[in-house]
N, C-alpha and C. Protein backbone atom coordinates (compact mmCIF):
# COMPACT_ATOMS: atom_id res chain seq x y z
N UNK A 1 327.11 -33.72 -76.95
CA UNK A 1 327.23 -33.95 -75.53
C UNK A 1 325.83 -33.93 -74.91
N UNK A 2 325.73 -34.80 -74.06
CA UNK A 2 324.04 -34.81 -73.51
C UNK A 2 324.59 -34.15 -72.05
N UNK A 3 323.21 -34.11 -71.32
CA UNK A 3 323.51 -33.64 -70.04
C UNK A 3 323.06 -32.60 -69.80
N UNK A 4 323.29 -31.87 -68.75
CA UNK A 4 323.65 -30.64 -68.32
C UNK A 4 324.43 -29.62 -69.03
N UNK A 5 325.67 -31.08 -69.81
CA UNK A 5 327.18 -29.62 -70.01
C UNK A 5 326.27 -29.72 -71.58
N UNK A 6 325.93 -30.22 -72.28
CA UNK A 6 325.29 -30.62 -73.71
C UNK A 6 325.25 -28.50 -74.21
N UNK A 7 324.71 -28.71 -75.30
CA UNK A 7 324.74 -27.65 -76.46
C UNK A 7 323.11 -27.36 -75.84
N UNK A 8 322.66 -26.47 -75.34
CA UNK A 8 321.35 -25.75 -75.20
C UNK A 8 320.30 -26.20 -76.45
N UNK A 9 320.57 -26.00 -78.00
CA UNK A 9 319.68 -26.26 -78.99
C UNK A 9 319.96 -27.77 -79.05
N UNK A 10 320.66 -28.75 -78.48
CA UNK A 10 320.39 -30.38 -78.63
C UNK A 10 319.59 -30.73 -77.66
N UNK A 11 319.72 -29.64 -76.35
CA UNK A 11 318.88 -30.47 -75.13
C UNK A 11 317.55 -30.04 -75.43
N UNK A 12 317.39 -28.86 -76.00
CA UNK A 12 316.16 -28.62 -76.43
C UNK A 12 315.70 -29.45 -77.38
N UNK A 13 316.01 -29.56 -78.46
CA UNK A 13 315.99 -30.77 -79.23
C UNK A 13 315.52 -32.45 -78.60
N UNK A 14 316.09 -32.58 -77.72
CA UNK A 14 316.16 -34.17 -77.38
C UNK A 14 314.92 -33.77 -76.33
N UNK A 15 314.78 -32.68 -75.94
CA UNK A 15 313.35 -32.56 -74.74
C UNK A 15 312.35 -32.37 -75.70
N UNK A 16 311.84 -32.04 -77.14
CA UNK A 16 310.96 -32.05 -77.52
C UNK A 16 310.67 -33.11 -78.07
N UNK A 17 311.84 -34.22 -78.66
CA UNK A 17 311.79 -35.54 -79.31
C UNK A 17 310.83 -36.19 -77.88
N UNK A 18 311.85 -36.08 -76.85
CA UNK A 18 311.07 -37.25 -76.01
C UNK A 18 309.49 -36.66 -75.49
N UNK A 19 309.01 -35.61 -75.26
CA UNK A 19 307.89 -35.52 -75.14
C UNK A 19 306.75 -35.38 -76.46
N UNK A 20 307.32 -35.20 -77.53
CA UNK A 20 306.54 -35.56 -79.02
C UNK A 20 306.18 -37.32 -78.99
N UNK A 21 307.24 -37.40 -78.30
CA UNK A 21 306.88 -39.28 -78.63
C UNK A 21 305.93 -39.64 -77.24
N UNK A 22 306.60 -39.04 -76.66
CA UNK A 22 305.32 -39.48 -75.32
C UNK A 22 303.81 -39.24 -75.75
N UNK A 23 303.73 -37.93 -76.17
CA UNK A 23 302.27 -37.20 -76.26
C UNK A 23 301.95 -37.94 -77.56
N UNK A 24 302.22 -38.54 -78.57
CA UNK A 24 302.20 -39.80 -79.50
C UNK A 24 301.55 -41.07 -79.44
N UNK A 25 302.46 -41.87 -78.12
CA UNK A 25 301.95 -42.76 -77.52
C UNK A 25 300.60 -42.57 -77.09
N UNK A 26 300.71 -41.47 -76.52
CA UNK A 26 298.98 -41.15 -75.27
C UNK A 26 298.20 -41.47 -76.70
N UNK A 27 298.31 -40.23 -77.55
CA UNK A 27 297.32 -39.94 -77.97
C UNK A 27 296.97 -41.16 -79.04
N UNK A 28 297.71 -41.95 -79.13
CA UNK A 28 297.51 -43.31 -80.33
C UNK A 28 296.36 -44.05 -80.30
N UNK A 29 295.90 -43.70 -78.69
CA UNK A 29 294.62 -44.94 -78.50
C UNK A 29 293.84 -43.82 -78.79
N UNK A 30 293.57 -43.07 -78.84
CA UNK A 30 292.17 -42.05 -79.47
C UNK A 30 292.64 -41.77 -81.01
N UNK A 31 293.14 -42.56 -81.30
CA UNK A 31 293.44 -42.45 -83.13
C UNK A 31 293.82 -41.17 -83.33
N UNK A 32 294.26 -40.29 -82.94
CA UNK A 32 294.98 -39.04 -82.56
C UNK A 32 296.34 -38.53 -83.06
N UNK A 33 296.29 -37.92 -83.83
CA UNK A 33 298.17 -37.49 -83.84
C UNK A 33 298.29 -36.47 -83.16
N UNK A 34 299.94 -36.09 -82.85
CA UNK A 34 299.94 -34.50 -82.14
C UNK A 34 299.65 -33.50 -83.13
N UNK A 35 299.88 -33.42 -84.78
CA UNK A 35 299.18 -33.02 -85.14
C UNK A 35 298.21 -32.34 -85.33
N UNK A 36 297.03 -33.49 -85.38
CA UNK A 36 295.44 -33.53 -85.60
C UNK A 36 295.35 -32.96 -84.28
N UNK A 37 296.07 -33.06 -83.30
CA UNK A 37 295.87 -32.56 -82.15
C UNK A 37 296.27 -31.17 -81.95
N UNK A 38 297.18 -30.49 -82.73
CA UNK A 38 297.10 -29.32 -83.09
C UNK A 38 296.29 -28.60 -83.65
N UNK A 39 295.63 -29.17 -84.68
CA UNK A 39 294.98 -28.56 -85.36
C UNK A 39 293.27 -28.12 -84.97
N UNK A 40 293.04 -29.56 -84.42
CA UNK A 40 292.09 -29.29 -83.10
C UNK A 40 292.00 -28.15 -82.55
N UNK A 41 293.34 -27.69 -81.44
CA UNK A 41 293.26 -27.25 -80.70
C UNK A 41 293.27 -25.95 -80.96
N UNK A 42 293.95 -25.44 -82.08
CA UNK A 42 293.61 -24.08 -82.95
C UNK A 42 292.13 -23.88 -83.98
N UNK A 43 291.94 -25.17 -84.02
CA UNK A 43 290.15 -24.90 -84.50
C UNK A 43 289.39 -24.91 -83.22
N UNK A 44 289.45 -24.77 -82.06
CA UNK A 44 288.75 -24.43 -81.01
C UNK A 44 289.04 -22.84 -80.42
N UNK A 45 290.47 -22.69 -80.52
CA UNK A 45 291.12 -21.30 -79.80
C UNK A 45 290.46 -20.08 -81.44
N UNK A 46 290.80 -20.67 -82.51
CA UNK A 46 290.49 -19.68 -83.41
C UNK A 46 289.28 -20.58 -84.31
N UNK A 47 288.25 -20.58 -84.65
CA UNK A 47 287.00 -21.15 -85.28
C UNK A 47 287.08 -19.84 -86.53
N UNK A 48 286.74 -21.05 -87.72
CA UNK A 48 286.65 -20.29 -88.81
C UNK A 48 287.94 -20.39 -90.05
N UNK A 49 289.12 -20.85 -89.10
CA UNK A 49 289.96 -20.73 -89.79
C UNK A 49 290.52 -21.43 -91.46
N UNK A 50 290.91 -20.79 -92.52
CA UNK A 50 291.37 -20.97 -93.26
C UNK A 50 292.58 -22.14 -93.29
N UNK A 51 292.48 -23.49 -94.41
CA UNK A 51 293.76 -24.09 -94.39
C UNK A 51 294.87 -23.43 -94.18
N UNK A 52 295.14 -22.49 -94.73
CA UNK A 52 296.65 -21.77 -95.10
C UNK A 52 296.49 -21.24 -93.49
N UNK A 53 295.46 -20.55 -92.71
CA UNK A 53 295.59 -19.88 -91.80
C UNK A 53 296.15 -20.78 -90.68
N UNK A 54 295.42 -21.79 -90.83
CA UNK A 54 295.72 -22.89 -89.99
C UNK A 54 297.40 -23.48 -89.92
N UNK A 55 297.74 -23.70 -91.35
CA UNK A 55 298.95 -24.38 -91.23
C UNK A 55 300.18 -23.08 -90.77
N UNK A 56 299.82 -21.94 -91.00
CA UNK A 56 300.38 -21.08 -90.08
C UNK A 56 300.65 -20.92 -88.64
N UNK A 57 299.39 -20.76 -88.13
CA UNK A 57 299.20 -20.93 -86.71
C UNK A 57 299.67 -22.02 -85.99
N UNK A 58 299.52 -23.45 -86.73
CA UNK A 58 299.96 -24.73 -86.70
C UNK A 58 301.15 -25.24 -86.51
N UNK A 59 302.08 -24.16 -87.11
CA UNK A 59 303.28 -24.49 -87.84
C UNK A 59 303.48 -25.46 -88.19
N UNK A 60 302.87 -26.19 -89.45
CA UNK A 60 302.71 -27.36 -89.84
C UNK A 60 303.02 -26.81 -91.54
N UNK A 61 303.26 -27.39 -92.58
CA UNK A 61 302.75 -26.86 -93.99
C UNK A 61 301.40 -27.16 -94.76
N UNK A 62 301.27 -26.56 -95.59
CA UNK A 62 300.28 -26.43 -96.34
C UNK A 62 299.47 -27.99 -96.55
N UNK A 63 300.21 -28.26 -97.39
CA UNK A 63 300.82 -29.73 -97.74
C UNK A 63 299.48 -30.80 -96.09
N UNK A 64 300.35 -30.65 -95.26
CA UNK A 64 300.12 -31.51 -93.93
C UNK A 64 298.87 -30.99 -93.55
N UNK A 65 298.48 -30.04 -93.14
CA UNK A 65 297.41 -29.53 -93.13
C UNK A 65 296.20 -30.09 -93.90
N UNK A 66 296.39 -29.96 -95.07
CA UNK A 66 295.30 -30.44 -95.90
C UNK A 66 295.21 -31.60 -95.93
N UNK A 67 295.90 -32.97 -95.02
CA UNK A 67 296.13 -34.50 -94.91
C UNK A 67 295.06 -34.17 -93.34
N UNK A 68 295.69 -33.75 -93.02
CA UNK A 68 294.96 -33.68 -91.34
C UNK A 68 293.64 -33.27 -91.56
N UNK A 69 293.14 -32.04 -92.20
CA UNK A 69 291.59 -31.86 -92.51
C UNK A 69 290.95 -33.14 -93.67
N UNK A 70 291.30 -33.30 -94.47
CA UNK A 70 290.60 -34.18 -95.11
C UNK A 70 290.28 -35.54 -94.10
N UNK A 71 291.09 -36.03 -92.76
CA UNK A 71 291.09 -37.09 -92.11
C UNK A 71 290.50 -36.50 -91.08
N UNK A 72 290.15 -35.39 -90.67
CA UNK A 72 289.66 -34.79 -89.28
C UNK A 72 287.85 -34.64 -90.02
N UNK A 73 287.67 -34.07 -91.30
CA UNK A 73 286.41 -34.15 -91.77
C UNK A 73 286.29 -35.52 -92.15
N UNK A 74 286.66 -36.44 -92.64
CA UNK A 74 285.81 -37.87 -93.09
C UNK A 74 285.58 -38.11 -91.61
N UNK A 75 286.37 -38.13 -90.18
CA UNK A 75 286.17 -38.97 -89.27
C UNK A 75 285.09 -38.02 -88.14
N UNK A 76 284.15 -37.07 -89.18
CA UNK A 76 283.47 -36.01 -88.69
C UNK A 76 283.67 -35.57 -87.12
N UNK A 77 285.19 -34.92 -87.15
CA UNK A 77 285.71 -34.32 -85.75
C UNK A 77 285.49 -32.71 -86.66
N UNK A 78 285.88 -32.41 -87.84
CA UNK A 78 285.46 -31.07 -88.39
C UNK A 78 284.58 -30.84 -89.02
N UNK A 79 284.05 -29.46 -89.97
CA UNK A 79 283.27 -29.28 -91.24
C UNK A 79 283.89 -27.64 -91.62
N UNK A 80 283.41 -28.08 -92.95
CA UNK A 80 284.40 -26.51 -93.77
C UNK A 80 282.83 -25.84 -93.59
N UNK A 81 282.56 -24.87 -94.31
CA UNK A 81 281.50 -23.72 -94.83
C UNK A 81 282.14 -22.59 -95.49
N UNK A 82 281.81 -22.56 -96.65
CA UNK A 82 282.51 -21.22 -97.52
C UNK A 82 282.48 -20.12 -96.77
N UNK A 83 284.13 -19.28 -96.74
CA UNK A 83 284.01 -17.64 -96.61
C UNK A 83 282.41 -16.80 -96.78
N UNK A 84 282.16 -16.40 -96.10
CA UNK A 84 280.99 -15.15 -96.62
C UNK A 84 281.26 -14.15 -97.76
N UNK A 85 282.70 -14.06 -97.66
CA UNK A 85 283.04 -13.12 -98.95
C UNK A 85 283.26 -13.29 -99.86
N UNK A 86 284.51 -14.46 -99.43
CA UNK A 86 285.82 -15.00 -100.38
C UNK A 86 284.70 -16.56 -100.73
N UNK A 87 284.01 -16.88 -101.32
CA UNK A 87 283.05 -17.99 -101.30
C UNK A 87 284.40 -18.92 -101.41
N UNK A 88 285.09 -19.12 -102.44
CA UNK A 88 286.08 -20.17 -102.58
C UNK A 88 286.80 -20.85 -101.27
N UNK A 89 286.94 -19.76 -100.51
CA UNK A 89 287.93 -20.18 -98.87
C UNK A 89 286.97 -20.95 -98.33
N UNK A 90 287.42 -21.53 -97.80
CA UNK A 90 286.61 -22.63 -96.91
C UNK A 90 286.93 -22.01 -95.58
N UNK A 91 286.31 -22.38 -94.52
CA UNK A 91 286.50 -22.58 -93.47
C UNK A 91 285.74 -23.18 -92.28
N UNK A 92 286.84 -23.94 -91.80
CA UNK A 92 286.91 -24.95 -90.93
C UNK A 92 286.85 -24.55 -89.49
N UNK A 93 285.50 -25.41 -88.83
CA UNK A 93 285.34 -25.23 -87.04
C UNK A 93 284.69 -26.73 -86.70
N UNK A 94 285.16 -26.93 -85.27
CA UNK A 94 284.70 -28.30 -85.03
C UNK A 94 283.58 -28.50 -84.70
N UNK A 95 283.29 -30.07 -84.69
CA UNK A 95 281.92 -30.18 -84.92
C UNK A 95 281.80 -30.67 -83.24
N UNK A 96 280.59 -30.73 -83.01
CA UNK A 96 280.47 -31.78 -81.17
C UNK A 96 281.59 -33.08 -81.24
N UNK A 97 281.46 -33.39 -82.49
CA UNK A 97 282.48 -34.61 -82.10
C UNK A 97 284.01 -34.46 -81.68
N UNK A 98 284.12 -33.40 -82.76
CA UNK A 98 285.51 -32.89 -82.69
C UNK A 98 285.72 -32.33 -81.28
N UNK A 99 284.59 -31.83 -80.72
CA UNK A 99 285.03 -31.24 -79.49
C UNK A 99 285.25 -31.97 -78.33
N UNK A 100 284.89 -32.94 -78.22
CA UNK A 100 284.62 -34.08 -77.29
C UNK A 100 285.93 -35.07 -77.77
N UNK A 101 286.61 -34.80 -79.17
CA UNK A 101 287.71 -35.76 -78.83
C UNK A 101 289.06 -34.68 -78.53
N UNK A 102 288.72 -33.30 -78.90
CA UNK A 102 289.56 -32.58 -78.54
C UNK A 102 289.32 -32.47 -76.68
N UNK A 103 288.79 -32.71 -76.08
CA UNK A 103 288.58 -32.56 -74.52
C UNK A 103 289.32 -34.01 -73.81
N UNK A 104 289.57 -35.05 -74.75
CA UNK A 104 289.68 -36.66 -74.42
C UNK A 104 291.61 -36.01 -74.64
N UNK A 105 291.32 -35.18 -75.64
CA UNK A 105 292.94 -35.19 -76.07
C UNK A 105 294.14 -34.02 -75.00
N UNK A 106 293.32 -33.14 -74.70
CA UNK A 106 293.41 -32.52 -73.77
C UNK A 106 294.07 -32.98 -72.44
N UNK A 107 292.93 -34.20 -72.13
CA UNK A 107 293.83 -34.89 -70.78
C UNK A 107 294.87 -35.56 -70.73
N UNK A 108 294.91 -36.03 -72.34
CA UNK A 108 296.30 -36.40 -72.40
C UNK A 108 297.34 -35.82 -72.23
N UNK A 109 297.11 -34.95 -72.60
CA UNK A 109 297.91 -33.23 -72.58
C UNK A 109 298.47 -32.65 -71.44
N UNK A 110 297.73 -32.99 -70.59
CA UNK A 110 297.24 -32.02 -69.16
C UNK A 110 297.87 -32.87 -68.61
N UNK A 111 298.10 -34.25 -68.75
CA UNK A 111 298.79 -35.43 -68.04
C UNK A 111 300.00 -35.06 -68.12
N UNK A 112 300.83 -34.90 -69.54
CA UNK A 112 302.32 -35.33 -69.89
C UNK A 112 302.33 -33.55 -69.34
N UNK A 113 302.08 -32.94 -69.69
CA UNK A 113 302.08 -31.71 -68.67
C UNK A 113 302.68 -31.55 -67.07
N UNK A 114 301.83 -32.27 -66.22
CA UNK A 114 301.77 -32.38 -65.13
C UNK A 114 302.89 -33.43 -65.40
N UNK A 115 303.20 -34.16 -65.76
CA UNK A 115 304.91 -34.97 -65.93
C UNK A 115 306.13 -33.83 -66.39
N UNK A 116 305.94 -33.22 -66.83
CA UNK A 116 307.14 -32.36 -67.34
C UNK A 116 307.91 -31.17 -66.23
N UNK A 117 306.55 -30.66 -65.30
CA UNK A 117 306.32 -29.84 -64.36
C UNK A 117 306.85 -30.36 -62.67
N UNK A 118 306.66 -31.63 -62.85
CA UNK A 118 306.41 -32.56 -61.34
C UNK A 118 308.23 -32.21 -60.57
N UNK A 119 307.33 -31.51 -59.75
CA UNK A 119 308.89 -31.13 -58.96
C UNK A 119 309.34 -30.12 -59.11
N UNK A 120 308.63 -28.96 -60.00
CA UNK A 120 309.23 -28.11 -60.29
C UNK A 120 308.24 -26.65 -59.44
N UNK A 121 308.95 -25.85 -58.71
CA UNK A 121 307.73 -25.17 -58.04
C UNK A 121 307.07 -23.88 -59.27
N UNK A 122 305.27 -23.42 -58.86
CA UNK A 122 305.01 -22.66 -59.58
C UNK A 122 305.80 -21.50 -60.42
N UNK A 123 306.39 -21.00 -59.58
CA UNK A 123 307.34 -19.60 -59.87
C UNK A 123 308.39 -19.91 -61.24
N UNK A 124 309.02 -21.56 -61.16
CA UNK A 124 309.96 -21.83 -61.88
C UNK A 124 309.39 -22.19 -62.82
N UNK A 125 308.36 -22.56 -62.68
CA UNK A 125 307.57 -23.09 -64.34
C UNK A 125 307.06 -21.59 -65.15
N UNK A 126 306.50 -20.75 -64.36
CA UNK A 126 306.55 -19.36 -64.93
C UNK A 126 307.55 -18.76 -65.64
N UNK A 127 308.77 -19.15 -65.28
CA UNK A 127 310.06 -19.05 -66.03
C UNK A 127 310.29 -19.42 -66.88
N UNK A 128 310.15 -20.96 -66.81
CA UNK A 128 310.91 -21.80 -67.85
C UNK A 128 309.58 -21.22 -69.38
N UNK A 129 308.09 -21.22 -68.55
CA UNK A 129 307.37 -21.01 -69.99
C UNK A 129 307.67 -19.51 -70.95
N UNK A 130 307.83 -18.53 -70.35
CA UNK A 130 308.13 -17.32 -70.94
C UNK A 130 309.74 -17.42 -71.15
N UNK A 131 310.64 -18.10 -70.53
CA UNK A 131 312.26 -18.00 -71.27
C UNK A 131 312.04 -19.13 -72.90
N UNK A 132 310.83 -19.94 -72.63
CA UNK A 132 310.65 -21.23 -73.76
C UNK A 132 309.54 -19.97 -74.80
N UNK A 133 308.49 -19.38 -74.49
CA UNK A 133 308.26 -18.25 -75.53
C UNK A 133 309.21 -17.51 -76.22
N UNK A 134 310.51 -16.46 -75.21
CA UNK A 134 311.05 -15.45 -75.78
C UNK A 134 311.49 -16.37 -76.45
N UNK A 135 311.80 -17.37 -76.44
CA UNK A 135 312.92 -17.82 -77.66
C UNK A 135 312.22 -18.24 -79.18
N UNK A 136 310.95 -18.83 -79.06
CA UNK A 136 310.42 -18.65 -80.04
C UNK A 136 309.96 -17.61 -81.10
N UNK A 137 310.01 -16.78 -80.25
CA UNK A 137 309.36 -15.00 -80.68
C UNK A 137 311.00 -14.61 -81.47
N UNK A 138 311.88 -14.92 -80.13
CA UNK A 138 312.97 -14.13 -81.09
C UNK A 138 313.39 -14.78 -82.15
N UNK A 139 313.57 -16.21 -82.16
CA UNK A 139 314.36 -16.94 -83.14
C UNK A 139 312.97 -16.62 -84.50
N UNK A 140 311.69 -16.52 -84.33
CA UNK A 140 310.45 -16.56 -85.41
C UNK A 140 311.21 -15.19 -85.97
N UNK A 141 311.21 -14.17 -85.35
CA UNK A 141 311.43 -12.88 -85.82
C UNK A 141 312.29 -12.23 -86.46
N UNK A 142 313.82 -12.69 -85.63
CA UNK A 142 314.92 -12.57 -86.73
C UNK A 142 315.37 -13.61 -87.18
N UNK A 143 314.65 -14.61 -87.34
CA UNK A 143 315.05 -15.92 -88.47
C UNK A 143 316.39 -16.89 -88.00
């Protein structure tokens, strides 16, 4: 059932399909996935990070992760540098380029943002973002 009367986990569902594909579109002309655009945006919030750490934080897998860095370093938006300890770990922080397409990707961001929000007053968007956290926290936590 769509709508209003619809199942809570389909409308959620069908609201992340249609804004995954929106934020898709944007980001297509900066050769961009949401993705790479994740991963970006956690190699800026956390620098240093480990593949595995990354595809964590990411919630992406292992697997995908290591497609997105190998294509984020050839198109020098990243660079690895061995652990200080662990020499084998790599880790990955962006480079000026990376940062400058993560800032291009951003407005895309900040756009479909300001579309999702439009009409909705401050107070209620405060809501909707912490009732759209607890649910992640709880459903992450007890599975």
């Amino acid at each position: 059932m769509r709508g209003e009367q619809g199942y809570l986990a389909y409308l959620l569902r069908q609201a992340q399909a249609a804004t995954r594909l929106t934020l898709e579109r944007s980001l297509s002309g900066l050769g961009v996935t949401p993705p790479q655009f994740v991963v970006l945006t956690m190699l800026r919030a956390y620098p240093g990070l480990s593949g595995a750490d990354l595809a964590r934080v990411a919630l992406l897998t292992p697997q995908t992760v290591g497609v997105i860095i190998r294509n984020l370093e050839r198109d020098g938006a990243i660079r690895k540098t061995p652990h200080p300890v662990h020499g084998r770990v790599l880790q990955w922080t962006l480079t000026r380029r990376g940062a400058v397409l993560l800032g291009q990707c951003r407005r895309h961001a900040n756009a479909l943002e300001q579309r999702l929000m439009a009409g909705v007053p401050p107070r209620e968007q405060l809501t909707v973002r912490r009732w759209l956290s607890k649910i992640a926290a709880d459903l992450q936590q007890n599975g």
